[in-house]
N, C-alpha and C. Protein backbone atom coordinates (compact mmCIF):
# COMPACT_ATOMS: atom_id res chain seq x y z
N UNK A 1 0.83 -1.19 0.00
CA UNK A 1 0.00 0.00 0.00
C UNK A 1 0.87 1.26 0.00
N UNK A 2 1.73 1.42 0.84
CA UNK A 2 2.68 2.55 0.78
C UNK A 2 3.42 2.42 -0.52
N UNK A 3 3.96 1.78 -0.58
CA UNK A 3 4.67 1.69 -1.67
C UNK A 3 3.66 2.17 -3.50
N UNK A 4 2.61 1.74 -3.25
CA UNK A 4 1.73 2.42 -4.15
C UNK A 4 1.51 4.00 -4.15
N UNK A 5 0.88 4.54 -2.91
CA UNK A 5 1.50 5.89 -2.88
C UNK A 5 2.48 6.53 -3.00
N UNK A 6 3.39 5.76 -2.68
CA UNK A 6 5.05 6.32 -2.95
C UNK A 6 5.00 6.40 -4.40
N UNK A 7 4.90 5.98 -4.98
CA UNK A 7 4.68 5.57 -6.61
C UNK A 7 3.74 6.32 -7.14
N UNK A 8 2.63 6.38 -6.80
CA UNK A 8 1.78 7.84 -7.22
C UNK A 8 2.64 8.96 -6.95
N UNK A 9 3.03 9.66 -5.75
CA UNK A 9 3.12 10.41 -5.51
C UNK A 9 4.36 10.61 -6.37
N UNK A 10 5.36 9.96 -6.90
CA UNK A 10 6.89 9.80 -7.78
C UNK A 10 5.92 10.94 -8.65
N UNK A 11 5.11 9.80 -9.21
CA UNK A 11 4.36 10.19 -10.88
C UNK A 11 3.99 12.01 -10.87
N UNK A 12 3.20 12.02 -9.97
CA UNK A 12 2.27 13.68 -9.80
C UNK A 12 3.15 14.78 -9.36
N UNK A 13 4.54 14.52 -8.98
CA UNK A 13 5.60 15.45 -8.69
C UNK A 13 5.75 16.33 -9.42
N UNK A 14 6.21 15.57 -10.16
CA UNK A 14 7.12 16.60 -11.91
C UNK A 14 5.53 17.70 -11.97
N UNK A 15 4.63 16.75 -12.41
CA UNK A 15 3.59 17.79 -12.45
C UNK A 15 3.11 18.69 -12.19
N UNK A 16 2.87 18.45 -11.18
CA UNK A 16 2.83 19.80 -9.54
C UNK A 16 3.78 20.81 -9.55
N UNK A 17 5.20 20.34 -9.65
CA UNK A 17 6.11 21.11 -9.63
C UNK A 17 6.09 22.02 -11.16
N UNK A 18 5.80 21.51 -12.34
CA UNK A 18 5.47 22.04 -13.28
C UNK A 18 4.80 23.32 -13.26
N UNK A 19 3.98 23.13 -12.95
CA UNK A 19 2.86 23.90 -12.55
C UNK A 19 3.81 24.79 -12.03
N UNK A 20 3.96 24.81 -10.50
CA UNK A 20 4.87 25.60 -9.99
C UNK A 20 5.69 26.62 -10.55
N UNK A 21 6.28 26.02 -12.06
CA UNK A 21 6.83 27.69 -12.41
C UNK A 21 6.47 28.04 -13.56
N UNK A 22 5.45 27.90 -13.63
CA UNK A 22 4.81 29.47 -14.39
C UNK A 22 5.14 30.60 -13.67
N UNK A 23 5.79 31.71 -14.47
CA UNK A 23 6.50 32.69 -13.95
C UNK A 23 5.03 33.43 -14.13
N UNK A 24 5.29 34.38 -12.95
CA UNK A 24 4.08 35.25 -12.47
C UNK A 24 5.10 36.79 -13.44
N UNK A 25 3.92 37.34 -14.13
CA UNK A 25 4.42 38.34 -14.79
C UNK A 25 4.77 39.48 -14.55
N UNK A 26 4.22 39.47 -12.37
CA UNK A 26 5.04 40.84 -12.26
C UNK A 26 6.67 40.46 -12.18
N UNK A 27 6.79 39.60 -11.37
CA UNK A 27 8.09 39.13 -11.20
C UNK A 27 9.23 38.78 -12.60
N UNK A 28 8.78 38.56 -13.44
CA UNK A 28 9.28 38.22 -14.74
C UNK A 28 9.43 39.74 -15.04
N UNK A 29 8.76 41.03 -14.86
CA UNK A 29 8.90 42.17 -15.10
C UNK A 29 10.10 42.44 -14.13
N UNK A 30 9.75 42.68 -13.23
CA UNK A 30 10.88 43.07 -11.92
C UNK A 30 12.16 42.24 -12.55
N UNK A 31 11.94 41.03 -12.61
CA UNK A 31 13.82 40.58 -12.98
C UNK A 31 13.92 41.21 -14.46
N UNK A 32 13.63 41.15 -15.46
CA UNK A 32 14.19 42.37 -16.89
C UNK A 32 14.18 43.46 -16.25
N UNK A 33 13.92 44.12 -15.53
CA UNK A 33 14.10 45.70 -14.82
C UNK A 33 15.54 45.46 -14.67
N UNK A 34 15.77 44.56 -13.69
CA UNK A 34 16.89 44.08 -12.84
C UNK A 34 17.88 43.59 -14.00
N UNK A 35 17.57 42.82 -14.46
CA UNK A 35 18.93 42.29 -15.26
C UNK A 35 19.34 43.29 -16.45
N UNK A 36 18.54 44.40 -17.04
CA UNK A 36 18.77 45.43 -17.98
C UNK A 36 20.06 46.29 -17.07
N UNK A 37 19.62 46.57 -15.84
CA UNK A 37 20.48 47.28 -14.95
C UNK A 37 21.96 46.26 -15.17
N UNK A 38 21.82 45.36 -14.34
CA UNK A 38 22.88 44.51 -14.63
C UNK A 38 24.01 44.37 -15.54
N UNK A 39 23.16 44.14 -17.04
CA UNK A 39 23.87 44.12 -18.22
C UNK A 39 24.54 45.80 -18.30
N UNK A 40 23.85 46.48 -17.84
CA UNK A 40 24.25 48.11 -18.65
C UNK A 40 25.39 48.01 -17.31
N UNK A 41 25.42 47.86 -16.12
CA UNK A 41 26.80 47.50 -15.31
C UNK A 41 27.96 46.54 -15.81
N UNK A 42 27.52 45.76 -16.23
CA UNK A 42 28.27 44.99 -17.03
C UNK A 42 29.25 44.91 -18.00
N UNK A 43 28.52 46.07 -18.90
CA UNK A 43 28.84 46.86 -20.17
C UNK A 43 28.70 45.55 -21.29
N UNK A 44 27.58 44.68 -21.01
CA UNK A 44 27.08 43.86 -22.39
C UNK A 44 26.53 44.20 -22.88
N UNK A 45 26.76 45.08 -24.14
CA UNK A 45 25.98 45.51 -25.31
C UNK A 45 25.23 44.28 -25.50
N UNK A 46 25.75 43.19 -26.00
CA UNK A 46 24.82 42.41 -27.01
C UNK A 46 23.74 42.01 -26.03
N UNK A 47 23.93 41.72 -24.86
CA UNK A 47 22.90 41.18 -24.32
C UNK A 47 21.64 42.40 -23.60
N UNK A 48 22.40 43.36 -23.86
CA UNK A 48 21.15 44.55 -23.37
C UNK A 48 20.09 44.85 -24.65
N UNK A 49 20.99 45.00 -25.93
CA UNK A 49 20.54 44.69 -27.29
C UNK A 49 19.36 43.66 -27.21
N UNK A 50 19.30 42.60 -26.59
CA UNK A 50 18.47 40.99 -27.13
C UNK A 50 17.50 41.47 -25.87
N UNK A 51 17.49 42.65 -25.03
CA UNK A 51 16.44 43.02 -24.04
C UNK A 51 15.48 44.09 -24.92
N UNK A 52 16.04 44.72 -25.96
CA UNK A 52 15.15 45.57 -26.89
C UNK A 52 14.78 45.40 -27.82
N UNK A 53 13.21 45.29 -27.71
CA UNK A 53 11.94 45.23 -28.91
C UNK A 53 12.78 45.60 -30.39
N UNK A 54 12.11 45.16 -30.69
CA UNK A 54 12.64 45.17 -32.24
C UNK A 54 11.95 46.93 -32.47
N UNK A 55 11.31 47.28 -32.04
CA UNK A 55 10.78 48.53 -32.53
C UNK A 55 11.18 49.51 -31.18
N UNK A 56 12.03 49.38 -30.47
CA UNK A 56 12.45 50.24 -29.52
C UNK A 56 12.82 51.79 -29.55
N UNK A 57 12.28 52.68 -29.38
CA UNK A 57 12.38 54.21 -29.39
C UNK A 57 12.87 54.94 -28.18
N UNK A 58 13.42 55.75 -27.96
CA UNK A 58 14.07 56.35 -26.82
C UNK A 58 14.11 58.11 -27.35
N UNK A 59 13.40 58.69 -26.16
CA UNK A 59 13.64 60.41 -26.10
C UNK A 59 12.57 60.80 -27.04
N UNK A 60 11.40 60.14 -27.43
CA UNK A 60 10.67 60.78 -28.67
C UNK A 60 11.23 61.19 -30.04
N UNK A 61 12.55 61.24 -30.02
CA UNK A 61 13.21 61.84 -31.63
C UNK A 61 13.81 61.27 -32.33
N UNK A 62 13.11 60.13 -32.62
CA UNK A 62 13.71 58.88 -33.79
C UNK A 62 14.95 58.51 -32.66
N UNK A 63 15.07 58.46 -31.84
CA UNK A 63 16.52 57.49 -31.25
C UNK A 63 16.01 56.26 -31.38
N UNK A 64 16.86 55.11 -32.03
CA UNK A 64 16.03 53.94 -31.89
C UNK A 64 17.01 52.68 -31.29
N UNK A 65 17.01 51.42 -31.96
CA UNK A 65 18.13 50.45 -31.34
C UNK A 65 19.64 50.80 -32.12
N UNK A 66 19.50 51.14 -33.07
CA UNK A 66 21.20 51.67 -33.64
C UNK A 66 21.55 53.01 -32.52
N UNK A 67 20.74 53.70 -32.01
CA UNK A 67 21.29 54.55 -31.77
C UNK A 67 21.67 54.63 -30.13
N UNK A 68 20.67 53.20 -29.72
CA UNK A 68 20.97 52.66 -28.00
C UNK A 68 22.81 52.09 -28.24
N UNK A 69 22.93 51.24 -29.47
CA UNK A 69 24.02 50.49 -29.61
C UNK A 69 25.49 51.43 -29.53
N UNK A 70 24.98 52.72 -30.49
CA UNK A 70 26.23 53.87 -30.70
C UNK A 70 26.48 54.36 -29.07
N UNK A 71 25.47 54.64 -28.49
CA UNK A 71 25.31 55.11 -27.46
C UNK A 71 26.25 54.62 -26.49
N UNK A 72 25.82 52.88 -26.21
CA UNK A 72 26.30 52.55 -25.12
C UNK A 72 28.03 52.30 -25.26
N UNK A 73 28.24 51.85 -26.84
CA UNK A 73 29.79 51.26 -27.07
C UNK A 73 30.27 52.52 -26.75
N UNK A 74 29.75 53.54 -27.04
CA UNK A 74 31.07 55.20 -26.35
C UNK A 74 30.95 55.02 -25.18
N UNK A 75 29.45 54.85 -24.64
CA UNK A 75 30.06 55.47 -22.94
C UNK A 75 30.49 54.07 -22.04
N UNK A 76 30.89 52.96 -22.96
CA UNK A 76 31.42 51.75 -22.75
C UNK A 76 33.09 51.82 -22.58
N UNK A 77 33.47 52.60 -23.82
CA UNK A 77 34.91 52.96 -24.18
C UNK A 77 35.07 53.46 -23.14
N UNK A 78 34.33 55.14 -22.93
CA UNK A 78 35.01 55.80 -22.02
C UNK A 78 34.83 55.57 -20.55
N UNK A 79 34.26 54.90 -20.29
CA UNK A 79 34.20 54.82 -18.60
C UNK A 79 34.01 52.88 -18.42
N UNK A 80 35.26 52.36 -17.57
CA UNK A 80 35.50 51.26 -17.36
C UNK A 80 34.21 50.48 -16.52
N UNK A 81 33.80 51.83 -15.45
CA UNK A 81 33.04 51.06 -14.44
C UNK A 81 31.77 52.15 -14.71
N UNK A 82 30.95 51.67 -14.44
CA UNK A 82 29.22 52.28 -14.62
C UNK A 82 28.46 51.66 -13.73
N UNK A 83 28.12 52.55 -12.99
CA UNK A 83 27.34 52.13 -11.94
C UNK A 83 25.84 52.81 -12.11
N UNK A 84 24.23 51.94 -11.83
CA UNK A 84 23.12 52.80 -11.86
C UNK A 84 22.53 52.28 -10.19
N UNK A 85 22.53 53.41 -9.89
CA UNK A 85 21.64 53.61 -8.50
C UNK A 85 20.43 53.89 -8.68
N UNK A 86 19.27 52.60 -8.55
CA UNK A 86 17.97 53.23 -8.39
C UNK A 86 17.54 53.01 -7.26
N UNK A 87 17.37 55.02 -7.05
CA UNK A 87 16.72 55.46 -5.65
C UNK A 87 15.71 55.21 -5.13
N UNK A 88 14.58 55.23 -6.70
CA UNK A 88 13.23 55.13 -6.21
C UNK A 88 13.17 54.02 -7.90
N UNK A 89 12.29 52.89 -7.50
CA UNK A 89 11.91 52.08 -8.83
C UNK A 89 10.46 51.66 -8.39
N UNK A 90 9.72 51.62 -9.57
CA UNK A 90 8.01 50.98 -9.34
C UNK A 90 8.32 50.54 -10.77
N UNK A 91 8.04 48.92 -10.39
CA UNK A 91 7.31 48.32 -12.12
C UNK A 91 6.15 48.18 -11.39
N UNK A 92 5.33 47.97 -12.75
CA UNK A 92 3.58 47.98 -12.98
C UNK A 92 3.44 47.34 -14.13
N UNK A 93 2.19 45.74 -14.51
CA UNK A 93 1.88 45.81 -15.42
C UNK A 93 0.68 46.60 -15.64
N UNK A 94 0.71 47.00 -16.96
CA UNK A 94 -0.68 48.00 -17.77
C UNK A 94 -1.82 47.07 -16.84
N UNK A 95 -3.07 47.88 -16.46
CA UNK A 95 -3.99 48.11 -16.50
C UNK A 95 -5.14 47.58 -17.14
N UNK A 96 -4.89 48.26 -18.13
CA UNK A 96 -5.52 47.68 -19.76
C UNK A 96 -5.16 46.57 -20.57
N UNK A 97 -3.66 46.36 -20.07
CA UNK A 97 -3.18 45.31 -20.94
C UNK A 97 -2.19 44.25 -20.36
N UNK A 98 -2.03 43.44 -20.32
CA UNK A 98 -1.19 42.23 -19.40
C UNK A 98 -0.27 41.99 -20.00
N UNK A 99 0.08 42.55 -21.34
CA UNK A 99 1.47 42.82 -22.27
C UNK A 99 2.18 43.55 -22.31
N UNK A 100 1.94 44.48 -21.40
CA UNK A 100 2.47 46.08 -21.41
C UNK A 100 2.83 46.24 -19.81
N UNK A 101 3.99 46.55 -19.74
CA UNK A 101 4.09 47.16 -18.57
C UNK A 101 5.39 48.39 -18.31
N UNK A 102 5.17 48.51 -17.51
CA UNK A 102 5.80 50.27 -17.31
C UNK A 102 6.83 50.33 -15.83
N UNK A 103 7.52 51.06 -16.00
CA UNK A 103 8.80 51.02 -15.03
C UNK A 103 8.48 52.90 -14.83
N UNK A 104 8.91 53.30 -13.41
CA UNK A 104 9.62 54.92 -13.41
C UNK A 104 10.09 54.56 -12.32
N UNK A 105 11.25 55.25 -12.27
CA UNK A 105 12.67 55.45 -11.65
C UNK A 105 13.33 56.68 -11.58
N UNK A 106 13.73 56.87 -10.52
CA UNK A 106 14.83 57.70 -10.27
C UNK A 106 16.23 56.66 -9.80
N UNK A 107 17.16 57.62 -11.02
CA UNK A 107 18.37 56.69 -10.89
C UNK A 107 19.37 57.84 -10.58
N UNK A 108 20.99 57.41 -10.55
CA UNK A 108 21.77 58.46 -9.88
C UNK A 108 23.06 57.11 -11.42
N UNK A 109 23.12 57.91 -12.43
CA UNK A 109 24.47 57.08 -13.18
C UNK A 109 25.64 57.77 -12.96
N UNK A 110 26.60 56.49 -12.35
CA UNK A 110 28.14 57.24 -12.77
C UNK A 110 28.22 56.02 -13.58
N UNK A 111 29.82 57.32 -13.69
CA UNK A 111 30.87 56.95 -14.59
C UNK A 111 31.97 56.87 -14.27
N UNK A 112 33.15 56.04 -14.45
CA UNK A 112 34.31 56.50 -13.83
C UNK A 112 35.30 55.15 -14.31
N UNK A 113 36.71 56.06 -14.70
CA UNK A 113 37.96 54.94 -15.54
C UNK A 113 38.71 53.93 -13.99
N UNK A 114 38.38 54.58 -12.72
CA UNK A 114 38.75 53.83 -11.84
C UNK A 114 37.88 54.00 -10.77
N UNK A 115 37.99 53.87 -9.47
CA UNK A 115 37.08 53.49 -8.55
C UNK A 115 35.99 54.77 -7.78
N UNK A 116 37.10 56.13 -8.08
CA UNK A 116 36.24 57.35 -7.95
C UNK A 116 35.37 57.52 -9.10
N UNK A 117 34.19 58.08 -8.68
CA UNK A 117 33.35 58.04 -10.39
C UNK A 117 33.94 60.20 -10.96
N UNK A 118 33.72 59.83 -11.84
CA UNK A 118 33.93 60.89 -12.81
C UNK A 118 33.08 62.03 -12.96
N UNK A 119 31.85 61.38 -13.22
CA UNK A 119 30.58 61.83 -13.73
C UNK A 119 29.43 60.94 -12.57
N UNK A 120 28.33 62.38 -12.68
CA UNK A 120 27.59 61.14 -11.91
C UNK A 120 26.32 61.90 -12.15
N UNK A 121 25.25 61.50 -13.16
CA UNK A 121 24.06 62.44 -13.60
C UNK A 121 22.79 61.81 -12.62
N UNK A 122 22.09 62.52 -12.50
CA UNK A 122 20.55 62.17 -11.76
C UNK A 122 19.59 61.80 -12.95
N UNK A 123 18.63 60.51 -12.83
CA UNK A 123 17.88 60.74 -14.06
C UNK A 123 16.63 60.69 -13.49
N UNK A 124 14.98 60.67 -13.99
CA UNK A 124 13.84 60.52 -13.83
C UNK A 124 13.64 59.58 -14.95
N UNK A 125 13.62 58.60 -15.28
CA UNK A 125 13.15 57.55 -16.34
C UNK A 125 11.60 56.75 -15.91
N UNK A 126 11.21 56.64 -17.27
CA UNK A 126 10.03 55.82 -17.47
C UNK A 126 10.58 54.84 -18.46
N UNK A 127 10.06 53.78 -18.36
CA UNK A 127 10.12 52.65 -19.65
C UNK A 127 8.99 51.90 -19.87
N UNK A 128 8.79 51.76 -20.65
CA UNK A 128 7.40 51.05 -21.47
C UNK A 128 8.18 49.32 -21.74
N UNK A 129 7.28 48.56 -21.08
CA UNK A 129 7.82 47.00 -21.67
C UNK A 129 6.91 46.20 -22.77
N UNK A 130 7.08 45.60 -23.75
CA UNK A 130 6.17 44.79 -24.04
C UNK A 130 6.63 43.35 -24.07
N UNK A 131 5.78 42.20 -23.48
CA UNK A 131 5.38 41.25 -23.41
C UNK A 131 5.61 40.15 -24.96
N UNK A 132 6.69 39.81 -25.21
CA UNK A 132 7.55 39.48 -26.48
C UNK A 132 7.50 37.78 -26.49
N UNK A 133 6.58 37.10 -25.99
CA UNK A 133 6.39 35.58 -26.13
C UNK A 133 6.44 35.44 -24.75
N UNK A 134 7.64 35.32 -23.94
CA UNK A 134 7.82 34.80 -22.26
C UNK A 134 8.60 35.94 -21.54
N UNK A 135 8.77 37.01 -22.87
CA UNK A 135 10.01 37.77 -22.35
C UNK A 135 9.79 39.25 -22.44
N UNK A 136 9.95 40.14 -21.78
CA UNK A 136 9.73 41.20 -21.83
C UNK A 136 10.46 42.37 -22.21
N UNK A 137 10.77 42.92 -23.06
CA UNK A 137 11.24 43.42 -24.18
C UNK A 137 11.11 45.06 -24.12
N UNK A 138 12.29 45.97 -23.85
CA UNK A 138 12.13 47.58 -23.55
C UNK A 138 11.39 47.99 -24.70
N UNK A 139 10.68 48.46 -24.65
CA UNK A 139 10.08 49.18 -25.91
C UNK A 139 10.06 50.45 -26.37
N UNK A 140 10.38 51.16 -24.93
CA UNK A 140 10.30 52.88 -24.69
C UNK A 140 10.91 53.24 -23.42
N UNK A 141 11.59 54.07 -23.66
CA UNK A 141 12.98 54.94 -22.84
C UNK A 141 12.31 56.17 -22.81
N UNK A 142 12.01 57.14 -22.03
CA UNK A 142 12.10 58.73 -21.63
C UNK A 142 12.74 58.65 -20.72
N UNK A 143 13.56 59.69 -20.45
CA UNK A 143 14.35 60.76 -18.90
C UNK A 143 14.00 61.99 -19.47
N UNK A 144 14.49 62.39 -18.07
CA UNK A 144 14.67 63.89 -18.04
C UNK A 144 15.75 64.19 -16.71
């Protein structure tokens, strides 16, 4: 008899546990928040690149993914270490839509060729995400 339950219970594991990770989509939001930060500490272009929508826009004025790429390889060159401090972060998915979700932040970026930073700007950012199969994908950049 035990041994029969033991044996059911083998079988319905995997299952159960299956179940188990379906990633919940705020959290799947919160870690791309997190690992975009990461990579841009990092200084992995390509992999911050494979975080942006194929139709990705930044600043309202045609900036798009060529111009995230130009962007980051300079301030890649010139500053060894890059650090982003976010002071204040809220993700949210849309409202209206369970594909869409939205980030604002206050961040504090340096820059710096050794351990003192160089530069160190304040930003106010929003980002727009969309929902790209399992993966969530920057779609839209503003600061100020």
């Amino acid at each position: 008899m035990f041994a029969r339950r033991f044996a059911c219970l083998c079988q319905l594991l995997p299952l159960w546990l299956a179940g188990c990770g379906k990633t919940d989509p705020q959290a799947a939001l919160d870690a791309a928040v997190q690992q975009l930060q990461d990579n841009l500490e990092a200084r992995k272009t390509s992999d911050v690149m494979d975080q942006l929508h194929p139709n990705f826009q930044a600043g309202g004025d045609g900036m798009n993914r060529d111009w995230a790429q130009r962007t980051m390889t300079l301030m890649f060159m010139r500053y060894t270490n890059i650090k982003i401090v976010a002071i204040t972060r809220n993700n949210r998915i849309d409202t209206g839509s369970s594909q869409v979700g939205h980030t604002q932040a206050q961040v504090l970026v340096t820059g710096a060729q050794g351990l003192i930073p160089e530069r160190a700007e304040p930003y106010a950012i929003e980002l727009q995400w969309r929902l790209d199969g399992s993966q969530w994908k920057l779609i839209e950049l503003r600061w100020e």
